[in-house]
N, C-alpha and C. Protein backbone atom coordinates (compact mmCIF):
# COMPACT_ATOMS: atom_id res chain seq x y z
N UNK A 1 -22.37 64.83 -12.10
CA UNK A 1 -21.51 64.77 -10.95
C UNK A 1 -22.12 63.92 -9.84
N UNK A 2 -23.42 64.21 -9.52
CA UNK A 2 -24.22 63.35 -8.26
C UNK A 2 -23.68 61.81 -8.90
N UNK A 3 -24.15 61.60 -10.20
CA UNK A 3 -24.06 59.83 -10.37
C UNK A 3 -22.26 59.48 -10.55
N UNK A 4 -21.70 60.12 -10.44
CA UNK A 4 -20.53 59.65 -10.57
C UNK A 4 -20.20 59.24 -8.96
N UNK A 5 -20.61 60.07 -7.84
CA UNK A 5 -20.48 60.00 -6.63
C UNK A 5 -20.91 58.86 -5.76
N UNK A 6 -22.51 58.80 -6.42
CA UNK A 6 -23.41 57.71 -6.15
C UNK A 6 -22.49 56.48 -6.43
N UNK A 7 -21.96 56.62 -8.06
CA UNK A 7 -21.05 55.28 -8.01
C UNK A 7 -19.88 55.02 -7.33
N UNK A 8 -19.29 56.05 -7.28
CA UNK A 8 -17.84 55.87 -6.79
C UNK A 8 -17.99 55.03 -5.02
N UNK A 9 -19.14 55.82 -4.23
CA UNK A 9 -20.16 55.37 -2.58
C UNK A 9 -20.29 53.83 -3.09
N UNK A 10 -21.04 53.36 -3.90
CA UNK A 10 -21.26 51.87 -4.34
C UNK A 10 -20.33 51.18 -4.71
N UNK A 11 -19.10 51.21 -5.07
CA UNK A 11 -17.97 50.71 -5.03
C UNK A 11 -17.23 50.29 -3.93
N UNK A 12 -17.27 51.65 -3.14
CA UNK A 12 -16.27 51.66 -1.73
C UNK A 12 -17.11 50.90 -0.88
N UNK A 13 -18.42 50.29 -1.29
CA UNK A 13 -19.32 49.96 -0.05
C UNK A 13 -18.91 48.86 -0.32
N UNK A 14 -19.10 48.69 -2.07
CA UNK A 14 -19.00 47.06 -2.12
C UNK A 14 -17.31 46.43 -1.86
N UNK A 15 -16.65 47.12 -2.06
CA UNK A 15 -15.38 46.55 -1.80
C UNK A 15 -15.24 46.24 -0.59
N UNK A 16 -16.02 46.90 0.72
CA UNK A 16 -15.66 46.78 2.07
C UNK A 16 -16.35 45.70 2.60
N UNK A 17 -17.77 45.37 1.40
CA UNK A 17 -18.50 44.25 1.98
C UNK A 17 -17.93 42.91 1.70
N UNK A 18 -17.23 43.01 0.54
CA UNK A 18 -16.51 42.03 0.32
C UNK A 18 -14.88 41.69 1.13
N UNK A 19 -14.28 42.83 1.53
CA UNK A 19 -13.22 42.28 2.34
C UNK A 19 -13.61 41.62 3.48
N UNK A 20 -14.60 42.41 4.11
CA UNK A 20 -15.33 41.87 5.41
C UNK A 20 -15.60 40.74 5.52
N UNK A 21 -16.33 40.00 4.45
CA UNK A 21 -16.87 38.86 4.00
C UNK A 21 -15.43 38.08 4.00
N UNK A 22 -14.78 38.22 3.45
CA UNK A 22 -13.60 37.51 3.28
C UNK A 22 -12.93 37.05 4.46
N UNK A 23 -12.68 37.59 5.30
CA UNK A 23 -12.22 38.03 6.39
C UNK A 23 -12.65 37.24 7.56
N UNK A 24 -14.36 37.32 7.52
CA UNK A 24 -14.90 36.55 8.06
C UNK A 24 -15.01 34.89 7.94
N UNK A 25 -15.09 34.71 6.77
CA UNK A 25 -15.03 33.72 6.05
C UNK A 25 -13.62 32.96 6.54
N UNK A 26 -12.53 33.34 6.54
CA UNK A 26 -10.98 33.44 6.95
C UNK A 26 -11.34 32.52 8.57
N UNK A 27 -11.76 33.23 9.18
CA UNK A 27 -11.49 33.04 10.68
C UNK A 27 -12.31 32.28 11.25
N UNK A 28 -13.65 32.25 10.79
CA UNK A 28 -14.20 30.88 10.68
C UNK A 28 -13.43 29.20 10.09
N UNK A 29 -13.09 29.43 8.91
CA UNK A 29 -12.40 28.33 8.32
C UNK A 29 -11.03 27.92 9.94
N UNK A 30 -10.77 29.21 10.33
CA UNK A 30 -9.63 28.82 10.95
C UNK A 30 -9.95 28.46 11.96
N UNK A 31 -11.23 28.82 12.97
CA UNK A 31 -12.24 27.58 13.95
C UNK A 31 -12.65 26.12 13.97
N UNK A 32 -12.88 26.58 12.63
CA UNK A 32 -13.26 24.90 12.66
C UNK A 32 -11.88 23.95 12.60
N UNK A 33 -11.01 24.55 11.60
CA UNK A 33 -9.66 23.60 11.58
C UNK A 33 -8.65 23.15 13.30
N UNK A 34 -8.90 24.45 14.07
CA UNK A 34 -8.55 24.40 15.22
C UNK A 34 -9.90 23.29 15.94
N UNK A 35 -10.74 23.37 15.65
CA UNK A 35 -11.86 22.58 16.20
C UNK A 35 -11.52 21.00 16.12
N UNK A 36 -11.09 21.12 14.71
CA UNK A 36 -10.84 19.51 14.31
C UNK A 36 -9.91 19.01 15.01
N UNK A 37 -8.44 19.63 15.03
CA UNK A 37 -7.46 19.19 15.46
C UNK A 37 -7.46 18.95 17.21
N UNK A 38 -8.34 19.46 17.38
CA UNK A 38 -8.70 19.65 19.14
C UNK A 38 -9.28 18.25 19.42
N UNK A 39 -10.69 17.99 18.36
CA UNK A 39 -11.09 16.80 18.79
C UNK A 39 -10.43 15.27 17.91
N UNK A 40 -9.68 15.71 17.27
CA UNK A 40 -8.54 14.13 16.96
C UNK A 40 -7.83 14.01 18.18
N UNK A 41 -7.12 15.15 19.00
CA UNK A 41 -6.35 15.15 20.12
C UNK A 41 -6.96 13.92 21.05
N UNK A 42 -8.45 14.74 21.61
CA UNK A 42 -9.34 14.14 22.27
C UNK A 42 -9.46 12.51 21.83
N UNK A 43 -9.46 12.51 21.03
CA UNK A 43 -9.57 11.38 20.52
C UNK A 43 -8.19 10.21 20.47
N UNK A 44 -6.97 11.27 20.26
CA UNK A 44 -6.15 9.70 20.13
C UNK A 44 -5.96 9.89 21.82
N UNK A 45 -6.45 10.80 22.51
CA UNK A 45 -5.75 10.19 24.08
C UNK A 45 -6.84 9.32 24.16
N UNK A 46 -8.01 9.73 24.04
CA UNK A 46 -9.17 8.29 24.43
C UNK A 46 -8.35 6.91 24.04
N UNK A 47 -8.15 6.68 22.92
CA UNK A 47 -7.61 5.07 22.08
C UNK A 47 -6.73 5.24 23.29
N UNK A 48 -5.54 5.81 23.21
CA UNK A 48 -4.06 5.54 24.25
C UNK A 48 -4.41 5.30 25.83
N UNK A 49 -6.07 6.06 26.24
CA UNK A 49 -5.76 5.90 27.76
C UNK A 49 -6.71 4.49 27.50
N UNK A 50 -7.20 4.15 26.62
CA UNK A 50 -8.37 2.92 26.39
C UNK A 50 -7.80 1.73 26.21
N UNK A 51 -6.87 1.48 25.19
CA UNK A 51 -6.66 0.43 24.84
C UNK A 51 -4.87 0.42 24.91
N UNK A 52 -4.02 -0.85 25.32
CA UNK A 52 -2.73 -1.45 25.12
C UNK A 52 -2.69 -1.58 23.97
N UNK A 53 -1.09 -1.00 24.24
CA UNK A 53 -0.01 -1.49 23.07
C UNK A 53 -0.50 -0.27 21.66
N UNK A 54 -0.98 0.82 21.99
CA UNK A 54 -1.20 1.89 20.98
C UNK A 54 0.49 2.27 20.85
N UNK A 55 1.12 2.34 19.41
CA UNK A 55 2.07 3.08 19.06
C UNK A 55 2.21 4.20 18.23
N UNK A 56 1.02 4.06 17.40
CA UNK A 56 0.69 5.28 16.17
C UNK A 56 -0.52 4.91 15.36
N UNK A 57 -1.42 6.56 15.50
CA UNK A 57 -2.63 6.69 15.26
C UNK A 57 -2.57 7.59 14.23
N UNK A 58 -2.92 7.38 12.92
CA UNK A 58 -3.17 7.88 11.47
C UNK A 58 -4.98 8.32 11.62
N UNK A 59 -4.84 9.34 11.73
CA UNK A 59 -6.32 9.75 11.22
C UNK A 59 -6.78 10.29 9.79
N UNK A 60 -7.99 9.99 9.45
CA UNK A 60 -8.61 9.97 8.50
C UNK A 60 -9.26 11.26 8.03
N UNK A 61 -9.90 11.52 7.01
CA UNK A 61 -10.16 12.51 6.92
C UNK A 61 -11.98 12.97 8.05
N UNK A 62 -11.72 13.92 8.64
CA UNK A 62 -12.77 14.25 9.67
C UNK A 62 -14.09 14.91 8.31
N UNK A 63 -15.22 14.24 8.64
CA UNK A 63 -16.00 14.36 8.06
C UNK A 63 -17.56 14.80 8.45
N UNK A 64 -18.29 15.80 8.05
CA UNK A 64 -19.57 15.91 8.67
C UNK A 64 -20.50 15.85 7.84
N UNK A 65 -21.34 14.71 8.25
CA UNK A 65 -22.66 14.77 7.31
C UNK A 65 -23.66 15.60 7.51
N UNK A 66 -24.19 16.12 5.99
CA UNK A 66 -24.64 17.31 5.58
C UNK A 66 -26.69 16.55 6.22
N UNK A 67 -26.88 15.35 5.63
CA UNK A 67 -28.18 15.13 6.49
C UNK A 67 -28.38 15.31 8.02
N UNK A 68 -27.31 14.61 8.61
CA UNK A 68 -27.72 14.53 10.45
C UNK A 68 -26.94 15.65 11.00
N UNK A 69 -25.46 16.19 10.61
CA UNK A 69 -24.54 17.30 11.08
C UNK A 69 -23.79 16.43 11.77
N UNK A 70 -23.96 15.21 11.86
CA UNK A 70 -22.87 14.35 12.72
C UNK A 70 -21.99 14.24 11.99
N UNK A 71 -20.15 14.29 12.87
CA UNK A 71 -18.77 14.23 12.02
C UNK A 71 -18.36 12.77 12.47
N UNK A 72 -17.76 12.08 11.61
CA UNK A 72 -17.56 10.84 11.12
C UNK A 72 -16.09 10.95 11.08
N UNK A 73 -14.99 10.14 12.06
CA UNK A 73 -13.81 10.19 11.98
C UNK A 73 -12.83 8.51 11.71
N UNK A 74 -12.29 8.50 11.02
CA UNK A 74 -11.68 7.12 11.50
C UNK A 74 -10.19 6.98 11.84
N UNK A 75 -9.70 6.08 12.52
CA UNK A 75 -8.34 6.14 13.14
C UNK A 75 -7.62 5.11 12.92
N UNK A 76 -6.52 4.70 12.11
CA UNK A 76 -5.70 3.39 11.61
C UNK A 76 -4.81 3.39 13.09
N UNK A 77 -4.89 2.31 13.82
CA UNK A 77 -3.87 2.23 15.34
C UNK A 77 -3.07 1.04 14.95
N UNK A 78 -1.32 1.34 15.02
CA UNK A 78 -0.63 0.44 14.58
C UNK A 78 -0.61 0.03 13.35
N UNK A 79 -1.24 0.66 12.41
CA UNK A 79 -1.23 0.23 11.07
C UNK A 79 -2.41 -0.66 10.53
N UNK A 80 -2.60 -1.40 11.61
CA UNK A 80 -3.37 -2.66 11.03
C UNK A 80 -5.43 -2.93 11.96
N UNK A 81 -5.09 -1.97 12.91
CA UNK A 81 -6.53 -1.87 13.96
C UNK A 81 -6.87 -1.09 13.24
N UNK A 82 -8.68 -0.58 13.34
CA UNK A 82 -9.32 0.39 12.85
C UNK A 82 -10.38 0.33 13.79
N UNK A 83 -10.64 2.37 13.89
CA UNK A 83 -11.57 2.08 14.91
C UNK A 83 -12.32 3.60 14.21
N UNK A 84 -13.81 3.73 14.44
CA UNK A 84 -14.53 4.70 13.62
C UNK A 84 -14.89 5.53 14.78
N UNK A 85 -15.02 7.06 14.57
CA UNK A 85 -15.63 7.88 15.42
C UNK A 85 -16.87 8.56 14.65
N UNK A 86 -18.21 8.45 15.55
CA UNK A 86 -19.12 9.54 15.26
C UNK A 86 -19.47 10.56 16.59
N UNK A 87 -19.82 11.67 16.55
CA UNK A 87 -20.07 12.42 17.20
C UNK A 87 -20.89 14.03 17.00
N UNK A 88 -21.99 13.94 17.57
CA UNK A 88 -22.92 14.92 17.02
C UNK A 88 -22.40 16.33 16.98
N UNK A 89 -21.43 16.87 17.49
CA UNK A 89 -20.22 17.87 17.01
C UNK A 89 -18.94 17.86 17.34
N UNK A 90 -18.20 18.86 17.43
CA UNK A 90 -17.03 18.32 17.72
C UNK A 90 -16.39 18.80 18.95
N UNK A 91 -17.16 19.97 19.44
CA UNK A 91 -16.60 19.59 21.33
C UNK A 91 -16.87 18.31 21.94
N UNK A 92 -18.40 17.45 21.29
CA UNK A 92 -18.26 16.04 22.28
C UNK A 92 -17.27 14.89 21.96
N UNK A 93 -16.12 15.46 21.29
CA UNK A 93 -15.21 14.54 20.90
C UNK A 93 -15.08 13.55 21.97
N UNK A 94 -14.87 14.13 23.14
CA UNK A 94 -14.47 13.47 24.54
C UNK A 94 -15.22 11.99 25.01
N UNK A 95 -16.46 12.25 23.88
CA UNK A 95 -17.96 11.25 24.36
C UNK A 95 -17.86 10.74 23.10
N UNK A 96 -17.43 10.23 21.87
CA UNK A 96 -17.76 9.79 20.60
C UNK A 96 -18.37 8.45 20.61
N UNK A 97 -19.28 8.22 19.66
CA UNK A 97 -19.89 6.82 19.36
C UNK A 97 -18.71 5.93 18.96
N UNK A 98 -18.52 4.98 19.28
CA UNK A 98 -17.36 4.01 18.70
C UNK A 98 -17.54 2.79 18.04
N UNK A 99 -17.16 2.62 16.82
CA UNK A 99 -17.72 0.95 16.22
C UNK A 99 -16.15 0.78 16.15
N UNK A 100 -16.43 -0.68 15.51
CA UNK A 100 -15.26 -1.27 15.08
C UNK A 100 -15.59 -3.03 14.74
N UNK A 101 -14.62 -3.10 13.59
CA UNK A 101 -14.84 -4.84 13.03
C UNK A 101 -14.39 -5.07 13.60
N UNK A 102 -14.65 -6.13 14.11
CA UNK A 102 -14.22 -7.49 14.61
C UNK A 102 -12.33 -8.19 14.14
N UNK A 103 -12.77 -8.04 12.70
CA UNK A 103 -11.78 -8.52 11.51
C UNK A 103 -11.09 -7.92 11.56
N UNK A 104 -10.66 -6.10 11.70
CA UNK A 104 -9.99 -5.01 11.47
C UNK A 104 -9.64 -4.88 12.98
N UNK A 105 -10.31 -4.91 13.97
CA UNK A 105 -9.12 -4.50 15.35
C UNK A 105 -8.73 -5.58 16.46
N UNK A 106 -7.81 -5.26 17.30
CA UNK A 106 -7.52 -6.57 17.67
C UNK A 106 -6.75 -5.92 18.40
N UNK A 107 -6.82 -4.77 19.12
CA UNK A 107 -6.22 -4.33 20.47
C UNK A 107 -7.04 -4.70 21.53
N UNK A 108 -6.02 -4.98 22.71
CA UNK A 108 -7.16 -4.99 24.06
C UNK A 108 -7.09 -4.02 25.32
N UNK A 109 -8.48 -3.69 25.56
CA UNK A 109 -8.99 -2.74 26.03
C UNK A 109 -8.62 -2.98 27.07
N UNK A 110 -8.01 -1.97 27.90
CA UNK A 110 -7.27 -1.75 29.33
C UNK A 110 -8.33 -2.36 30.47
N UNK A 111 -8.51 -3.11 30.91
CA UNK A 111 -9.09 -3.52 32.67
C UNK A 111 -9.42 -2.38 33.28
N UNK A 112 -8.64 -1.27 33.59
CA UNK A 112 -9.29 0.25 33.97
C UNK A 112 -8.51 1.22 33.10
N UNK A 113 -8.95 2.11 32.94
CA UNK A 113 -8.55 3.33 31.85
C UNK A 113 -7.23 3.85 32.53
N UNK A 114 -6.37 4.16 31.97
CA UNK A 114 -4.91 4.44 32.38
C UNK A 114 -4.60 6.35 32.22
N UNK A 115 -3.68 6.71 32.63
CA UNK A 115 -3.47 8.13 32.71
C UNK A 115 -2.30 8.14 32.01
N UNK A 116 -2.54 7.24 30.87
CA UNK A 116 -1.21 7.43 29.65
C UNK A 116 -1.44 9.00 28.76
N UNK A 117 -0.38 9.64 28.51
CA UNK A 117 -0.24 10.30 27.72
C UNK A 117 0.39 10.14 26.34
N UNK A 118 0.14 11.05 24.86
CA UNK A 118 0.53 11.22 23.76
C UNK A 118 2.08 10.84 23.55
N UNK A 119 2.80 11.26 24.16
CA UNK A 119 4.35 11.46 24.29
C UNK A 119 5.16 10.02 23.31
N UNK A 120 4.72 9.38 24.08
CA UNK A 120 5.62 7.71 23.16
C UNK A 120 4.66 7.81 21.68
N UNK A 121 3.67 7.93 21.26
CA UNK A 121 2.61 7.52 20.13
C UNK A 121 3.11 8.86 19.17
N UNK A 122 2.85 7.81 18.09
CA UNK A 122 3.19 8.92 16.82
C UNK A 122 1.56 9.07 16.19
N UNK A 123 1.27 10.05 16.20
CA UNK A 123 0.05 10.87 16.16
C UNK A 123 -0.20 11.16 14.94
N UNK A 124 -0.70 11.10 13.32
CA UNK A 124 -0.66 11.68 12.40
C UNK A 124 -2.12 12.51 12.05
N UNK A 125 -2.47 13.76 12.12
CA UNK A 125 -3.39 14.01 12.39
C UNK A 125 -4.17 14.08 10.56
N UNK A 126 -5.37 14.11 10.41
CA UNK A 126 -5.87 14.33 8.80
C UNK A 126 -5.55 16.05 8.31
N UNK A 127 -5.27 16.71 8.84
CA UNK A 127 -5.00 18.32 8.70
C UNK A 127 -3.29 18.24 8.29
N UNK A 128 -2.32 17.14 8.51
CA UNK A 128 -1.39 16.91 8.39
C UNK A 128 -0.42 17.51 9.71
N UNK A 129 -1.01 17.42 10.62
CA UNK A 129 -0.03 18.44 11.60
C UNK A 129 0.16 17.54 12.70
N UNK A 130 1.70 17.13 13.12
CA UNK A 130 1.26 16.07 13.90
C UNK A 130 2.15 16.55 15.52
């Protein structure tokens, strides 16, 4: 009778450690996805208040490298510009490193930064939510 009890206690423990786990696991995943989509935001207003003639920003898949922890983003503007984001996490979206070819973009950068908003630009975010 004791070892049947003992097992039945080790079951109910483990089942609870595992919903928990799950659970946790759950709401994390759902941080970071809210995380991401926060800093693409950040990001296509930067391009729109930065540069003329933005109409629609396709983002790429948001990526973090497993050596440095830096996330690696890229952004198709108008179809035919490309412009890369790095950033050592993803609240400094606001601050991202920025490259870009020469060959691949060919927007020009506003004289002073503008207080344009999202509204006219078609936004496609990599999470698919636009």
């Amino acid at each position: 009778m004791n070892k049947k009890v003992v097992l039945v206690l080790g079951i109910i423990i483990t089942l609870c450690l595992v919903i928990g786990g799950k659970n946790y696991m759950d709401k994390q995943q759902e941080k970071e996805t809210q995380e991401k989509q926060s800093a693409e935001q950040k990001i296509a207003l930067y391009i729109v208040q930065n540069y003329e003639g933005v109409r629609k920003i396709e983002f790429k898949k948001l990526t973090q490298t497993n050596e440095t922890g830096f996330w690696h983003l890229s952004a198709d503007i108008n179809n035919i510009n490309k412009l890369n984001f790095s950033m050592r996490n993803l609240s400094s979206a606001n601050k991202p490193t920025i490259r870009s070819n020469p060959d691949t973009f060919h927007l020009k950068e506003r004289s002073k930064k503008g207080d344009e908003d999202l509204m006219n630009v078609e936004v496609l975010y990599s999470e698919g939510n636009q």
